[in-house]
PDB file of N, CA and C in Angstrom:
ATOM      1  N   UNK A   1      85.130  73.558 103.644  1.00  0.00           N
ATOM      2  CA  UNK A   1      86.401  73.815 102.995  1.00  0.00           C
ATOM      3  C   UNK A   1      86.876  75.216 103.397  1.00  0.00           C
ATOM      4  N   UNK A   2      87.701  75.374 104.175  1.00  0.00           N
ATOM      5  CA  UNK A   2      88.503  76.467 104.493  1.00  0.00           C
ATOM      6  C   UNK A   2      89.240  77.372 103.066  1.00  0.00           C
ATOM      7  N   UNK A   3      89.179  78.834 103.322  1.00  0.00           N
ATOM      8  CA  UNK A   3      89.535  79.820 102.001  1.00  0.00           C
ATOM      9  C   UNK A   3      91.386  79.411 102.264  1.00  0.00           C
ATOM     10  N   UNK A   4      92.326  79.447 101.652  1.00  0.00           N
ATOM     11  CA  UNK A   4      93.596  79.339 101.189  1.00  0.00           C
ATOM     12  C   UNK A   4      93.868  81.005 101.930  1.00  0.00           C
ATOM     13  N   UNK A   5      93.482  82.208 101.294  1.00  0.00           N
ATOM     14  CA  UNK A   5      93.540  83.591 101.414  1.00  0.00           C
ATOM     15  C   UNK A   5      92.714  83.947 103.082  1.00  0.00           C
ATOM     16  N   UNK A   6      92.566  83.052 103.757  1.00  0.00           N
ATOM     17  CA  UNK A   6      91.624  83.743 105.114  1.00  0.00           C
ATOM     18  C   UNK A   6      92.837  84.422 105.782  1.00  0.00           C
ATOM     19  N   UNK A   7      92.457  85.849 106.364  1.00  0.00           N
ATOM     20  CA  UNK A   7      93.512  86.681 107.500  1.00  0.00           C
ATOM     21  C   UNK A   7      92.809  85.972 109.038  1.00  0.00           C
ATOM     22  N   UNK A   8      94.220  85.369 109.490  1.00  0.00           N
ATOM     23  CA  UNK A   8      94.011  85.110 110.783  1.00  0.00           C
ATOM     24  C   UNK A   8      93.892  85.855 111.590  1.00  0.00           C
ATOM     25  N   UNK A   9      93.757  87.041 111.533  1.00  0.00           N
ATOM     26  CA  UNK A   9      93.395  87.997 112.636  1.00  0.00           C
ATOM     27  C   UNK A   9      92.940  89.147 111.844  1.00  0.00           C
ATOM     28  N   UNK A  10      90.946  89.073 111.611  1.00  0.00           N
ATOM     29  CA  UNK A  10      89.837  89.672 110.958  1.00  0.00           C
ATOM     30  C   UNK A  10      90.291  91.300 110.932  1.00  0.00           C
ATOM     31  N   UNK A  11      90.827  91.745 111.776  1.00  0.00           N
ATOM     32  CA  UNK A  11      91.270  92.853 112.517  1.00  0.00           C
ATOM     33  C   UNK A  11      92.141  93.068 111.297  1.00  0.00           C
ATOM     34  N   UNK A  12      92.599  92.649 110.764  1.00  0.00           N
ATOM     35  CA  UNK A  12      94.002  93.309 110.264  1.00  0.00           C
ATOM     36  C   UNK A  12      93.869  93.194 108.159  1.00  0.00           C
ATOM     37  N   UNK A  13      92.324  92.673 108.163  1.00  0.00           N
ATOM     38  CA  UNK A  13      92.306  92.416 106.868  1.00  0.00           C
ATOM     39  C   UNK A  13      92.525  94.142 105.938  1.00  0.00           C
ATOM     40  N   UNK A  14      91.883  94.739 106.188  1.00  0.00           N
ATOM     41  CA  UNK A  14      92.025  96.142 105.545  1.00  0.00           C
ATOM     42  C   UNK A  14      93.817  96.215 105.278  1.00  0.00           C
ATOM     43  N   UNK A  15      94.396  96.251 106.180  1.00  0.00           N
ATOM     44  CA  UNK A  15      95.957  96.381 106.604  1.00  0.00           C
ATOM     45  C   UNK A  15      96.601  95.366 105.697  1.00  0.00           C
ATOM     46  N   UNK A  16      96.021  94.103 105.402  1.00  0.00           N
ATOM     47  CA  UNK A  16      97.153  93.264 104.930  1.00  0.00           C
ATOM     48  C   UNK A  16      96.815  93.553 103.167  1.00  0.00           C
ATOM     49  N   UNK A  17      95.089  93.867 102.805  1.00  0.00           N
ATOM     50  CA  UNK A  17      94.944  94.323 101.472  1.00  0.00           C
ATOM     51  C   UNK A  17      95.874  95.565 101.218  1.00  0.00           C
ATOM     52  N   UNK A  18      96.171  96.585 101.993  1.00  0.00           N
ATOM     53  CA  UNK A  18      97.056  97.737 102.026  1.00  0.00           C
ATOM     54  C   UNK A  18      98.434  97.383 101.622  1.00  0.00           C
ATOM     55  N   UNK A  19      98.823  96.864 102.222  1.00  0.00           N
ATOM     56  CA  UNK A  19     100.513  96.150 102.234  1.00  0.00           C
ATOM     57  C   UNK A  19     100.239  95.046 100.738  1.00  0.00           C
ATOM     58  N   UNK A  20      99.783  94.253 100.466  1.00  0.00           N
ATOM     59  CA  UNK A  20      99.198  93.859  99.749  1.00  0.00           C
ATOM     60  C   UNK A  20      99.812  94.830  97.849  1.00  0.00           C
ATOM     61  N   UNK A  21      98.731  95.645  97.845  1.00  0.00           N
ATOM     62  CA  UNK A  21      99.020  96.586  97.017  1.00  0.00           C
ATOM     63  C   UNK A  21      99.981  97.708  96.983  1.00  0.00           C
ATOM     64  N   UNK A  22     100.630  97.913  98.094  1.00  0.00           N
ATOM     65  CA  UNK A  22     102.356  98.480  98.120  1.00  0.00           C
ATOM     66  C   UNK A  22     103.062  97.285  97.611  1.00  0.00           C
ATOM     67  N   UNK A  23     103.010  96.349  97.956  1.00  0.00           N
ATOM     68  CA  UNK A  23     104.280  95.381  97.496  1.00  0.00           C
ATOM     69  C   UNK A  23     104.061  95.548  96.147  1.00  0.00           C
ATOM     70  N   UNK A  24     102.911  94.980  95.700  1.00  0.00           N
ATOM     71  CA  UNK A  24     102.819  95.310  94.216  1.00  0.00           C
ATOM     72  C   UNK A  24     102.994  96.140  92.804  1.00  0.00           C
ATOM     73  N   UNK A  25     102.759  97.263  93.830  1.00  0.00           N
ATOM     74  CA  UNK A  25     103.355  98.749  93.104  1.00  0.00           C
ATOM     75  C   UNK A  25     105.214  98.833  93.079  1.00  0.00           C
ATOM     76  N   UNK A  26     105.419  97.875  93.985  1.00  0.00           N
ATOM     77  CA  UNK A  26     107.028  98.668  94.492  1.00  0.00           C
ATOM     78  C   UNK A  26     107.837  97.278  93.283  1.00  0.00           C
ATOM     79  N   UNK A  27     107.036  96.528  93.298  1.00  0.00           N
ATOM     80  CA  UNK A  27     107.354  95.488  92.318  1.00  0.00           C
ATOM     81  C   UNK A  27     106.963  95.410  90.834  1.00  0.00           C
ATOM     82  N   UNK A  28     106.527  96.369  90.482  1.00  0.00           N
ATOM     83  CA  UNK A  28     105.609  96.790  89.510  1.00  0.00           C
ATOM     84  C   UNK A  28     104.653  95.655  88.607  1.00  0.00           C
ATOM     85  N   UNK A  29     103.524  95.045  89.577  1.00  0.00           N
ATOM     86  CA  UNK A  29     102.862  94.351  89.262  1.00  0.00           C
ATOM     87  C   UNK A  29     101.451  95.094  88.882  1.00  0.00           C
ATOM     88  N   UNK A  30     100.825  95.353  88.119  1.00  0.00           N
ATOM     89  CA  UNK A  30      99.635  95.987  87.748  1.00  0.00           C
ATOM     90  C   UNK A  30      98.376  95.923  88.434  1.00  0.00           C
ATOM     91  N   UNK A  31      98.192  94.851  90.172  1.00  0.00           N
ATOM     92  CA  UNK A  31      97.667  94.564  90.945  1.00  0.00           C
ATOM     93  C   UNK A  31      96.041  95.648  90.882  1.00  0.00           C
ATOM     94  N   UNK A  32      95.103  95.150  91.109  1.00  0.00           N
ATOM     95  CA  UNK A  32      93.791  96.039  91.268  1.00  0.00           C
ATOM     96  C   UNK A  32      93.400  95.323  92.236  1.00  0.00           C
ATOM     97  N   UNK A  33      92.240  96.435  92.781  1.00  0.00           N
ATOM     98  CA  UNK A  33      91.533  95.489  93.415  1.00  0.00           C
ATOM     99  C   UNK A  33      90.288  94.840  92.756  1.00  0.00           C
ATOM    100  N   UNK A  34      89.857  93.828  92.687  1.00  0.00           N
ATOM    101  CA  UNK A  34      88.958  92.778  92.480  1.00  0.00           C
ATOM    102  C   UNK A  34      89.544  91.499  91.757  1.00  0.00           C
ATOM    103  N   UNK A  35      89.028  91.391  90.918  1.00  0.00           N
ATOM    104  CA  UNK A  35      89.717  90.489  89.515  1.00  0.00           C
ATOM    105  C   UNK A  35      90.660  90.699  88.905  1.00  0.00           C
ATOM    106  N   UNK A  36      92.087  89.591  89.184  1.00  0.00           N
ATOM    107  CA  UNK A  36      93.135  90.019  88.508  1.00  0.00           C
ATOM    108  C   UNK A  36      93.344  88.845  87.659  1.00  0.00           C
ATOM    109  N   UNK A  37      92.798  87.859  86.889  1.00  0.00           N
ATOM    110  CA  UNK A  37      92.769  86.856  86.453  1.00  0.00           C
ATOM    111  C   UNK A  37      93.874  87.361  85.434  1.00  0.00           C
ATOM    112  N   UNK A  38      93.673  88.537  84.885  1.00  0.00           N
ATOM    113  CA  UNK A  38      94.102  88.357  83.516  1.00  0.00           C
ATOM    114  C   UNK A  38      96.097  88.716  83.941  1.00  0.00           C
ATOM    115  N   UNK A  39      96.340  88.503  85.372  1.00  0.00           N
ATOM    116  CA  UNK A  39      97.589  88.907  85.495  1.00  0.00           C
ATOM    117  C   UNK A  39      98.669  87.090  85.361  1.00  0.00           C
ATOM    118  N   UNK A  40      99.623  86.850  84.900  1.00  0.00           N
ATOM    119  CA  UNK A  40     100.044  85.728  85.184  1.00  0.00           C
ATOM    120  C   UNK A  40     100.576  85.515  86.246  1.00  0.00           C
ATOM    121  N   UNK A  41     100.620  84.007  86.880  1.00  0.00           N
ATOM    122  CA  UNK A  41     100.708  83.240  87.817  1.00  0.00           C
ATOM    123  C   UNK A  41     101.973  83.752  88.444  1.00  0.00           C
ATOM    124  N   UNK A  42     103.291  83.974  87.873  1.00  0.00           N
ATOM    125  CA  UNK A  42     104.340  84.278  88.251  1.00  0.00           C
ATOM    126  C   UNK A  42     103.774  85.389  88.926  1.00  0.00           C
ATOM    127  N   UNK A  43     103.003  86.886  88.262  1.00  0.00           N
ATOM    128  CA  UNK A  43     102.930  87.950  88.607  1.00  0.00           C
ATOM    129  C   UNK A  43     102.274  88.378  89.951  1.00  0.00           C
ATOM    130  N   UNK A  44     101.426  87.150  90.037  1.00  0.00           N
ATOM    131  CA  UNK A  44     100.385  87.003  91.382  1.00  0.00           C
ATOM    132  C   UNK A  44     101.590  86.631  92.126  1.00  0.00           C
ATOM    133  N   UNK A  45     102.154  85.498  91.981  1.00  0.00           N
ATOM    134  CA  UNK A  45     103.070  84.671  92.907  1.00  0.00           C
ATOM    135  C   UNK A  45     103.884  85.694  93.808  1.00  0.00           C
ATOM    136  N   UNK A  46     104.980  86.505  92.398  1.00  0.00           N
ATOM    137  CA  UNK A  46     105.817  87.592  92.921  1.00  0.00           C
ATOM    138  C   UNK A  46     105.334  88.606  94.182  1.00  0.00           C
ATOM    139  N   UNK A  47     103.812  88.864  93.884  1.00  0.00           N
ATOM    140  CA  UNK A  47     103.453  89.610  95.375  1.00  0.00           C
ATOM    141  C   UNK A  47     103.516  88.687  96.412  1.00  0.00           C
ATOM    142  N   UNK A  48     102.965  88.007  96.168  1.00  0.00           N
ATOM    143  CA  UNK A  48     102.998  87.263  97.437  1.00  0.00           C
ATOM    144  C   UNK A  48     104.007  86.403  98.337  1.00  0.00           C
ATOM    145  N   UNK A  49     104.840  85.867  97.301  1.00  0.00           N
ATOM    146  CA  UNK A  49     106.428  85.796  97.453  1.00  0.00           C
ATOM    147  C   UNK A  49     107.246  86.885  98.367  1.00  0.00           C
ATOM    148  N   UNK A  50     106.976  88.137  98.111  1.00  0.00           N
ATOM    149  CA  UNK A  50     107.518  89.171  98.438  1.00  0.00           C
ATOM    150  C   UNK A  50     106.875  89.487  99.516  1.00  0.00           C
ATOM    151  N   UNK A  51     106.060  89.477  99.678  1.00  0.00           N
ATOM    152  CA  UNK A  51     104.826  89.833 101.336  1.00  0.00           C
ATOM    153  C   UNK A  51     105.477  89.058 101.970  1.00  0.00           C
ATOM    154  N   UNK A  52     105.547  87.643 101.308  1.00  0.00           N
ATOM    155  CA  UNK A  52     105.925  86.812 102.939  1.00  0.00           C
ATOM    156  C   UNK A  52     107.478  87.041 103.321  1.00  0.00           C
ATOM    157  N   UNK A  53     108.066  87.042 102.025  1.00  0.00           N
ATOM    158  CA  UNK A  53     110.039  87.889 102.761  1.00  0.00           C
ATOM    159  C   UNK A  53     109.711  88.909 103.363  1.00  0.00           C
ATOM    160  N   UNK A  54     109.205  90.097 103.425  1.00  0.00           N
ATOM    161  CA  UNK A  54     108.872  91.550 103.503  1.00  0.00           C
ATOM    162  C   UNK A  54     108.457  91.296 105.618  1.00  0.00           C
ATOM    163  N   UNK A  55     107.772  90.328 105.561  1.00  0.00           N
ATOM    164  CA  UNK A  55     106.896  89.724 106.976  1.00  0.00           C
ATOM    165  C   UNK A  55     107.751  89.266 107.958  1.00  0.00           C
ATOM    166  N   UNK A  56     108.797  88.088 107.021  1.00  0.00           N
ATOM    167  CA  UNK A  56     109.485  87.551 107.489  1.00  0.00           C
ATOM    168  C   UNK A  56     110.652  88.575 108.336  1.00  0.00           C
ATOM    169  N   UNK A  57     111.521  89.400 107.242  1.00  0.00           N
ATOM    170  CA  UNK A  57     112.591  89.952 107.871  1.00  0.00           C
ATOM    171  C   UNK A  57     111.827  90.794 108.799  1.00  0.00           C
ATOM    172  N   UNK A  58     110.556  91.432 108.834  1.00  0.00           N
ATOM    173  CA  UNK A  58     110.165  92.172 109.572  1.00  0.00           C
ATOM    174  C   UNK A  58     110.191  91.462 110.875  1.00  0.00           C
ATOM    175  N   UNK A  59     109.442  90.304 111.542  1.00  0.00           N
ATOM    176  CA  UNK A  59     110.132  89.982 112.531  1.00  0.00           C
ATOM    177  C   UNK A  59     111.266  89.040 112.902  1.00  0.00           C
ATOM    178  N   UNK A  60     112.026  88.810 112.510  1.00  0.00           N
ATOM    179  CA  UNK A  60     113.450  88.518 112.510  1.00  0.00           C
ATOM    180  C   UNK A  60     114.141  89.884 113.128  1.00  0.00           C
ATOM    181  N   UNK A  61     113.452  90.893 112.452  1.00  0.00           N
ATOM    182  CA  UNK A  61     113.945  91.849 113.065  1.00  0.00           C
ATOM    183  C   UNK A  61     113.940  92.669 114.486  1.00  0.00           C
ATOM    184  N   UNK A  62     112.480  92.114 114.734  1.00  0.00           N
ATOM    185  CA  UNK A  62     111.548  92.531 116.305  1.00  0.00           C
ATOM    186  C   UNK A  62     112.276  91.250 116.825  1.00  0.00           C
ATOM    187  N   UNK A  63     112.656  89.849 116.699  1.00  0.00           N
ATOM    188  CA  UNK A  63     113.454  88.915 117.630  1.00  0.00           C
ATOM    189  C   UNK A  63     114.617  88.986 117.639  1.00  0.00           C
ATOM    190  N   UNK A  64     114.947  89.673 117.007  1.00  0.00           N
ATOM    191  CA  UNK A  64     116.843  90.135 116.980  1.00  0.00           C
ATOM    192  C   UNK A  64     116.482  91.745 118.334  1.00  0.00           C
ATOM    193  N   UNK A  65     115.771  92.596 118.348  1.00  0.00           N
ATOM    194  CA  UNK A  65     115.245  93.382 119.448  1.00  0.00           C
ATOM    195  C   UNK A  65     115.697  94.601 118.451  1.00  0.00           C
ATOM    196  N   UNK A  66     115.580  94.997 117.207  1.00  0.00           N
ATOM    197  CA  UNK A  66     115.685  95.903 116.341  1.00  0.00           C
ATOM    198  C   UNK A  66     114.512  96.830 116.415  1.00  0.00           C
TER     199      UNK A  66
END
């Protein structure tokens, strides 16, 4: 059974936990690192929601030649 959360490129896991916990702060989600059970589903969601827009326009922006 494959993890849901695996970084496809091992290389960059430190980096994406980093970005990770900026989105969270800038969204003011109470994010820690280890166990965040006690945060709700929306609150988890919202980071991650936001990572992947945050990813997205980022290259939209490198294929537009920005």
């Amino acid at each position: 059974m494959s993890s849901r959360n695996r970084v496809e490129v091992p290389e960059a896991k430190e980096a994406m936990e980093r970005f990770k916990m900026e989105v969270a702060s800038e969204i003011g989600v109470p994010l820690k690192k280890g166990y965040n059970g006690d945060l709700t589903s929306y609150q988890n969601g919202s980071v991650g929601g936001m990572m992947v827009k945050k990813m997205i326009k980022a290259q939209e922006e490198r294929m537009a030649g920005k």
